[in-house]
N, C-alpha and C. Protein backbone atom coordinates (compact mmCIF):
# COMPACT_ATOMS: atom_id res chain seq x y z
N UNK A 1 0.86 -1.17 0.00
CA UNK A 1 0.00 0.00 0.00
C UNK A 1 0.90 1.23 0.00
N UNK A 2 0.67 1.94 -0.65
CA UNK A 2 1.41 3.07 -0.72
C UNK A 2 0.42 4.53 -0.80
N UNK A 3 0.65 5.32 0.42
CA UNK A 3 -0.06 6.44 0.97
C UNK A 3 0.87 7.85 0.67
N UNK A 4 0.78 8.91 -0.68
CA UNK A 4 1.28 10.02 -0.99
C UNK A 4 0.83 11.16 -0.20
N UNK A 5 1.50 12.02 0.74
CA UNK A 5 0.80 12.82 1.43
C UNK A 5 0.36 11.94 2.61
N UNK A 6 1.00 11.66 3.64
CA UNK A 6 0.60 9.90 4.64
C UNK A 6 0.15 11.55 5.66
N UNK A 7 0.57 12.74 5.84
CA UNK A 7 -0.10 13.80 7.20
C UNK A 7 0.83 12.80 8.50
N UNK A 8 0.58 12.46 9.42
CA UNK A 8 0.83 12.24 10.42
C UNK A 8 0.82 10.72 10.68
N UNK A 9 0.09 10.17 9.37
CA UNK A 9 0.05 8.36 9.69
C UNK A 9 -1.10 8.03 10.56
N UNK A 10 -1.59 8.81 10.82
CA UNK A 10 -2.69 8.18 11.49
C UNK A 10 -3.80 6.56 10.41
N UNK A 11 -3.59 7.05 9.07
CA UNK A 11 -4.71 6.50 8.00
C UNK A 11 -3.57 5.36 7.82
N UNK A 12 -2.45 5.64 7.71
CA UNK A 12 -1.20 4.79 7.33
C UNK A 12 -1.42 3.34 7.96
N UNK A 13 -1.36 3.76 9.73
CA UNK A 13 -1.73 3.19 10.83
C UNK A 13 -2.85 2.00 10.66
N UNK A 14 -3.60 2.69 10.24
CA UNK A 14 -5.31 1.77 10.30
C UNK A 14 -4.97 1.07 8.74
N UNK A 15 -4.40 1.88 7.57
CA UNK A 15 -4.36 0.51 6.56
C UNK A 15 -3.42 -0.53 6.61
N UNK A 16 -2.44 -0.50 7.70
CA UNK A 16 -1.96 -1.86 8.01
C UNK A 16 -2.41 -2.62 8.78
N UNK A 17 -3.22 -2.32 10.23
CA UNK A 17 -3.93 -2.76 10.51
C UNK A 17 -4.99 -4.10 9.97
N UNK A 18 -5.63 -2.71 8.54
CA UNK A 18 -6.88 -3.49 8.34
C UNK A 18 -6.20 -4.56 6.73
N UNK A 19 -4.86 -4.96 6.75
CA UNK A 19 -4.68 -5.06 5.82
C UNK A 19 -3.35 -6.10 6.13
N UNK A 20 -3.48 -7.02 7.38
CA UNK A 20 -2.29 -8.09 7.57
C UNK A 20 -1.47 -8.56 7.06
N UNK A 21 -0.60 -8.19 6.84
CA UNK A 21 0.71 -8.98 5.91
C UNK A 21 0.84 -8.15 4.78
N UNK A 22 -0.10 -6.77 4.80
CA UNK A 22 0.68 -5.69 3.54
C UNK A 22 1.50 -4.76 4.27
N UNK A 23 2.48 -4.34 3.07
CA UNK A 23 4.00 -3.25 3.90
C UNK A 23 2.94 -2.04 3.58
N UNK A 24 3.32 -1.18 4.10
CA UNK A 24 2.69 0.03 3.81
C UNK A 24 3.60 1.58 3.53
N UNK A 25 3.96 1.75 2.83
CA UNK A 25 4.79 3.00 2.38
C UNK A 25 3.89 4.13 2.16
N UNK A 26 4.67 4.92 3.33
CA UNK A 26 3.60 6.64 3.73
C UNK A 26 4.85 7.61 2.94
N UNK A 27 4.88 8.12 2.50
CA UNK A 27 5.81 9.30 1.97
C UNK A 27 4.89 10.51 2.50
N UNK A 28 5.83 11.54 3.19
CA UNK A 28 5.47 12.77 3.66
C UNK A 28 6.74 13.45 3.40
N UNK A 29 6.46 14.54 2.65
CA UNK A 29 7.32 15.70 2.43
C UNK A 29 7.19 17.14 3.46
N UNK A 30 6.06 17.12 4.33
CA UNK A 30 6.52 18.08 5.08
C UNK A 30 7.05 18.24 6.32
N UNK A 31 8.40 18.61 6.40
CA UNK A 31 9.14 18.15 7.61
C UNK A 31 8.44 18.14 9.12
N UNK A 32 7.89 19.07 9.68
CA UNK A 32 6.74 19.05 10.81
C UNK A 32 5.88 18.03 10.24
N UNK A 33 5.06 17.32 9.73
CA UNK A 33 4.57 15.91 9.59
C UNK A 33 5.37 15.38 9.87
N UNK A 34 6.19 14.88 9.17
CA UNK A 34 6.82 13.53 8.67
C UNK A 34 7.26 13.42 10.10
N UNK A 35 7.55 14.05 10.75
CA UNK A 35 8.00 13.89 12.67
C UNK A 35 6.88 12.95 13.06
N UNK A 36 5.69 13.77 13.20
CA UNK A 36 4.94 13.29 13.35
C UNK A 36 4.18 12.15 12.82
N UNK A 37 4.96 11.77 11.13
CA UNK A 37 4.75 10.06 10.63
C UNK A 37 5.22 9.47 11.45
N UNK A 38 6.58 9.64 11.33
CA UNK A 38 7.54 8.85 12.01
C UNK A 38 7.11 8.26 13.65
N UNK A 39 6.66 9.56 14.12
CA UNK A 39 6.05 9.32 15.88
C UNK A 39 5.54 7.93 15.58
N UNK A 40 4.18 8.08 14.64
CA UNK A 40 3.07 6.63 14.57
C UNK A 40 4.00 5.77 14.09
N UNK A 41 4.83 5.56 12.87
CA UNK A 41 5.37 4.17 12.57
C UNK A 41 6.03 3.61 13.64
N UNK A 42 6.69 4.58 14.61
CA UNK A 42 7.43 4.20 15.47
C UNK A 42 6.41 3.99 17.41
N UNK A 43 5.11 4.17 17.04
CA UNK A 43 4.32 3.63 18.17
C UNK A 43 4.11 2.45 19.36
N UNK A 44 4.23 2.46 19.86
CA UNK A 44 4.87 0.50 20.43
C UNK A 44 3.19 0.52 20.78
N UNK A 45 2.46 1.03 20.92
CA UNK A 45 0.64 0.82 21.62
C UNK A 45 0.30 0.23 19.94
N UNK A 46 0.48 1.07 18.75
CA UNK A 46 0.27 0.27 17.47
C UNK A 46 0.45 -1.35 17.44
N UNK A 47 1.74 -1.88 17.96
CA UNK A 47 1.76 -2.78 17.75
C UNK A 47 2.88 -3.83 16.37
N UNK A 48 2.37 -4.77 16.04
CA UNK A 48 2.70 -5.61 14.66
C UNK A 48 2.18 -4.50 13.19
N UNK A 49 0.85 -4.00 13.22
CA UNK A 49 1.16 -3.55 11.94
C UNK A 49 2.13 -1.85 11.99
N UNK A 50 2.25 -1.78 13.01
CA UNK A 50 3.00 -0.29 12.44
C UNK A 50 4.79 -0.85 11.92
N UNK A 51 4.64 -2.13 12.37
CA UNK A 51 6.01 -2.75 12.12
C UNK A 51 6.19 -2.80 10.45
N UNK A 52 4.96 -2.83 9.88
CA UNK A 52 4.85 -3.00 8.82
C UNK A 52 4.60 -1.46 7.96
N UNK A 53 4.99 -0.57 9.11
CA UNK A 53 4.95 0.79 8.11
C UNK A 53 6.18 1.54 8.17
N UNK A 54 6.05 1.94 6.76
CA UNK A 54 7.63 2.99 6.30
C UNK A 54 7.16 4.18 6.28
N UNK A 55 7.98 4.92 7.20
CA UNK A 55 7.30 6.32 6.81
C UNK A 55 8.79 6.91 6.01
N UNK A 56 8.80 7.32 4.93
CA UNK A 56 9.90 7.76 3.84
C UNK A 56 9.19 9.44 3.60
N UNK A 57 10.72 10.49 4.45
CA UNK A 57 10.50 11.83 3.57
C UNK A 57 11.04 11.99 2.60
N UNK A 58 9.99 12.29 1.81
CA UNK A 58 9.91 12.65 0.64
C UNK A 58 8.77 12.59 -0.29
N UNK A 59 8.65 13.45 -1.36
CA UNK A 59 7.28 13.75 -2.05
C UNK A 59 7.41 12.72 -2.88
N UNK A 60 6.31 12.14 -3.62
CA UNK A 60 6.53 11.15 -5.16
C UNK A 60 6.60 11.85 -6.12
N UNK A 61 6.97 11.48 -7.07
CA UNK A 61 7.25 12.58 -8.12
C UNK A 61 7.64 11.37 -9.39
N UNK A 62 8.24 11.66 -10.84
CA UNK A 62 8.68 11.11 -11.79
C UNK A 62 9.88 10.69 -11.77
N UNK A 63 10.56 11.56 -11.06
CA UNK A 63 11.87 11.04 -10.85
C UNK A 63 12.67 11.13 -9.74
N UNK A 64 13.43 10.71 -8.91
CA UNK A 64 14.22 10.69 -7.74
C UNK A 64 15.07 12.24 -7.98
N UNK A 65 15.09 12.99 -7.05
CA UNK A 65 15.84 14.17 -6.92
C UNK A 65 16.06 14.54 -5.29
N UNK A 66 16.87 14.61 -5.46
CA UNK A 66 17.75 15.56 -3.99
C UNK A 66 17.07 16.42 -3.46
N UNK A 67 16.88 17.28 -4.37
CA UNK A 67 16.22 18.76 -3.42
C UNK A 67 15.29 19.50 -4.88
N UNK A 68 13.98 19.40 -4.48
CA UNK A 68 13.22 20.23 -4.96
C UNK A 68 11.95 21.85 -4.33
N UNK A 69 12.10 22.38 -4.99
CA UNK A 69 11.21 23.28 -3.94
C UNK A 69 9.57 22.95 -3.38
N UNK A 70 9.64 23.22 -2.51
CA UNK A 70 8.72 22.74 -1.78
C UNK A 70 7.63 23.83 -0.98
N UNK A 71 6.88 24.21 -0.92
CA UNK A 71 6.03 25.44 -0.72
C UNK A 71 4.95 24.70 1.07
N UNK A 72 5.53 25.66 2.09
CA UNK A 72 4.70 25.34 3.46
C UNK A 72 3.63 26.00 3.59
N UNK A 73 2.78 25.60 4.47
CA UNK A 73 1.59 26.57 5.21
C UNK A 73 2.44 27.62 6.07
N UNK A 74 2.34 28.57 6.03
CA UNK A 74 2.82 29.28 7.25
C UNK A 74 2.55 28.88 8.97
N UNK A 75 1.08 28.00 8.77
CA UNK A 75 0.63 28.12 9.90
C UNK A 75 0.73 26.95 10.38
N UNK A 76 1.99 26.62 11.25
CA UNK A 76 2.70 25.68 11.53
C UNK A 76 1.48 25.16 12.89
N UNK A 77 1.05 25.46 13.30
CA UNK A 77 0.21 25.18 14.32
C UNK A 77 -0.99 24.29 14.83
N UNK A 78 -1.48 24.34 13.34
CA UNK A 78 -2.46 24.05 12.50
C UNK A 78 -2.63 22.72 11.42
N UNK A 79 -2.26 21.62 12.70
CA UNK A 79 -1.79 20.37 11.16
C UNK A 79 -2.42 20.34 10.08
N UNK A 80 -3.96 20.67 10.25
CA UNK A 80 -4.32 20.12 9.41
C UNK A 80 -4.46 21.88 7.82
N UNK A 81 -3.93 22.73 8.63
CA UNK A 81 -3.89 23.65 7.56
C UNK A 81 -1.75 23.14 6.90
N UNK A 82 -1.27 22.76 7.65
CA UNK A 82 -0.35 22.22 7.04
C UNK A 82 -0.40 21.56 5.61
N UNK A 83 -1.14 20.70 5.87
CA UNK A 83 -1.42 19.75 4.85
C UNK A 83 -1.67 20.36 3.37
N UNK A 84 -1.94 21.65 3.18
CA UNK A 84 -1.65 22.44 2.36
C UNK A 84 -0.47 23.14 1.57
N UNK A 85 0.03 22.03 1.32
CA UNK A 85 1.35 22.27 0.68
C UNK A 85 1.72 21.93 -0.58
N UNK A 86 2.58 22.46 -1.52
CA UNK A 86 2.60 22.25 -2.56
C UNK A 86 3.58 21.97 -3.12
N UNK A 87 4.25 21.07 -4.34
CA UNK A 87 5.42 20.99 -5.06
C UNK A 87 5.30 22.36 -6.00
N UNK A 88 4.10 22.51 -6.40
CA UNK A 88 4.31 24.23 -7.28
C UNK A 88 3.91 25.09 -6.66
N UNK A 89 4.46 26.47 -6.98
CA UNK A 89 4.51 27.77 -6.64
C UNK A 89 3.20 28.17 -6.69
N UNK A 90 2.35 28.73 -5.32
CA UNK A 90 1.20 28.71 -5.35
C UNK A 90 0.96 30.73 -6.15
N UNK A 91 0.00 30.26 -7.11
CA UNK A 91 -0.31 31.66 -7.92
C UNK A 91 -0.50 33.33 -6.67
N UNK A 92 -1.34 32.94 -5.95
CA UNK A 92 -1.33 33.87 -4.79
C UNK A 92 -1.75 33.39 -3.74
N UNK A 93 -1.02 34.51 -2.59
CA UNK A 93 -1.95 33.86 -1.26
C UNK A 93 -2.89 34.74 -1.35
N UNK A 94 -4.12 33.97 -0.48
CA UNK A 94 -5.46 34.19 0.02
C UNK A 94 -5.65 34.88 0.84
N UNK A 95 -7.25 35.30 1.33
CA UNK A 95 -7.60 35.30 2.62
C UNK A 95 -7.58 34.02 3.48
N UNK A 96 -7.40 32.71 2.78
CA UNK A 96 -7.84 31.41 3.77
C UNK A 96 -6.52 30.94 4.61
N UNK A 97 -6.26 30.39 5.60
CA UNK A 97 -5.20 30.09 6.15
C UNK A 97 -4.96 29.22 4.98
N UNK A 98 -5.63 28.28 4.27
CA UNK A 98 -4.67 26.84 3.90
C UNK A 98 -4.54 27.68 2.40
N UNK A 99 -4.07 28.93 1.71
CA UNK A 99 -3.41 29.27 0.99
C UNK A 99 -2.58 30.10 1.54
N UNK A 100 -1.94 30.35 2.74
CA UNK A 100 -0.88 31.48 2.81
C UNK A 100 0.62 30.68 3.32
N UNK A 101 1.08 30.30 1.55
CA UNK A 101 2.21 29.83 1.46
C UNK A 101 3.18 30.50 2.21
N UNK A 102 4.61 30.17 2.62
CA UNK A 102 5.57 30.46 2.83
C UNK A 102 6.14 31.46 1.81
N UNK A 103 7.02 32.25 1.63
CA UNK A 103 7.64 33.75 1.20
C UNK A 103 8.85 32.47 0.07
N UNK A 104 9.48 31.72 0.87
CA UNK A 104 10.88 30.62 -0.06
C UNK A 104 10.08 29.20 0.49
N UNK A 105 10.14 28.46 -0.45
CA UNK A 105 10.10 27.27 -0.48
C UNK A 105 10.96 26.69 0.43
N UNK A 106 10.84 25.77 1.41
CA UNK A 106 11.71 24.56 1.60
C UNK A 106 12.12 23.89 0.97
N UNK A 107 13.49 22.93 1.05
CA UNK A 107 13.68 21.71 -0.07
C UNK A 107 13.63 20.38 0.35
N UNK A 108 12.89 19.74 -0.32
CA UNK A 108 12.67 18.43 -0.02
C UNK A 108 12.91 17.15 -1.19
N UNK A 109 13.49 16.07 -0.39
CA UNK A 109 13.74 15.28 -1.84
C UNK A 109 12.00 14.67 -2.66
N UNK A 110 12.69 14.12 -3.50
CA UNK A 110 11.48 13.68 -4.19
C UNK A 110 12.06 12.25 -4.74
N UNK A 111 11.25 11.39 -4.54
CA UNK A 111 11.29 10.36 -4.56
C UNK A 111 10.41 8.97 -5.83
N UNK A 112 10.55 8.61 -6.87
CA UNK A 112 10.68 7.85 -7.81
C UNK A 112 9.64 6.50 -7.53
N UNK A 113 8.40 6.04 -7.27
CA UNK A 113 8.50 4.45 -7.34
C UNK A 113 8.86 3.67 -8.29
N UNK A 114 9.80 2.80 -7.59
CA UNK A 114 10.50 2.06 -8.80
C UNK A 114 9.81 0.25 -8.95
């Protein structure tokens, strides 16, 4: 199973669970998540299936790269306005929290399924 955008793993969590003997690969590219993937894959109350989850930073993309730009929520506070993030340069920010990108991109790798 493979989960693009895994947020925090919580969903990651429950599809290994509900899904015995599948690996489960979460890719999260935004560094404040992916902490927080990592927290759940690494859960000991989870159990056997979180054993069975990878949490890998990095975005999916076409091809494997080192460092691409990467666009945050400002509003670090706010997971779930986090989750608003983008590999492209967002046209403008908004009035809404989940468009008021960051000023520079972060860089994050990007990652290939092979």
């Amino acid at each position: 199973i493979v989960e693009a955008g895994a947020h925090d793993g919580a969903e990651s969590a429950d599809y290994a669970a509900a899904c015995p003997g599948a690996q489960v690969w979460a890719f999260e590219p935004h560094p404040i998540l992916f902490e927080a993937l990592r927290a759940t894959a690494s859960d000991e109350e989870c159990g056997e299936p979180c054993q069975r989850l990878h949490a890998i930073h990095a975005a999916l993309g076409a091809a494997d790269n080192e460092s691409v730009a990467f666009w945050t929520n400002v509003d670090t506070a706010d997971r779930a306005a986090m989750s608003a993030s983008s590999l492209w340069q967002p046209v403008a920010n908004g009035s809404s929290k989940y468009t008021q990108f960051s000023a520079e991109p972060a860089k994050v790798r990007l990652a290939k399924l092979a």
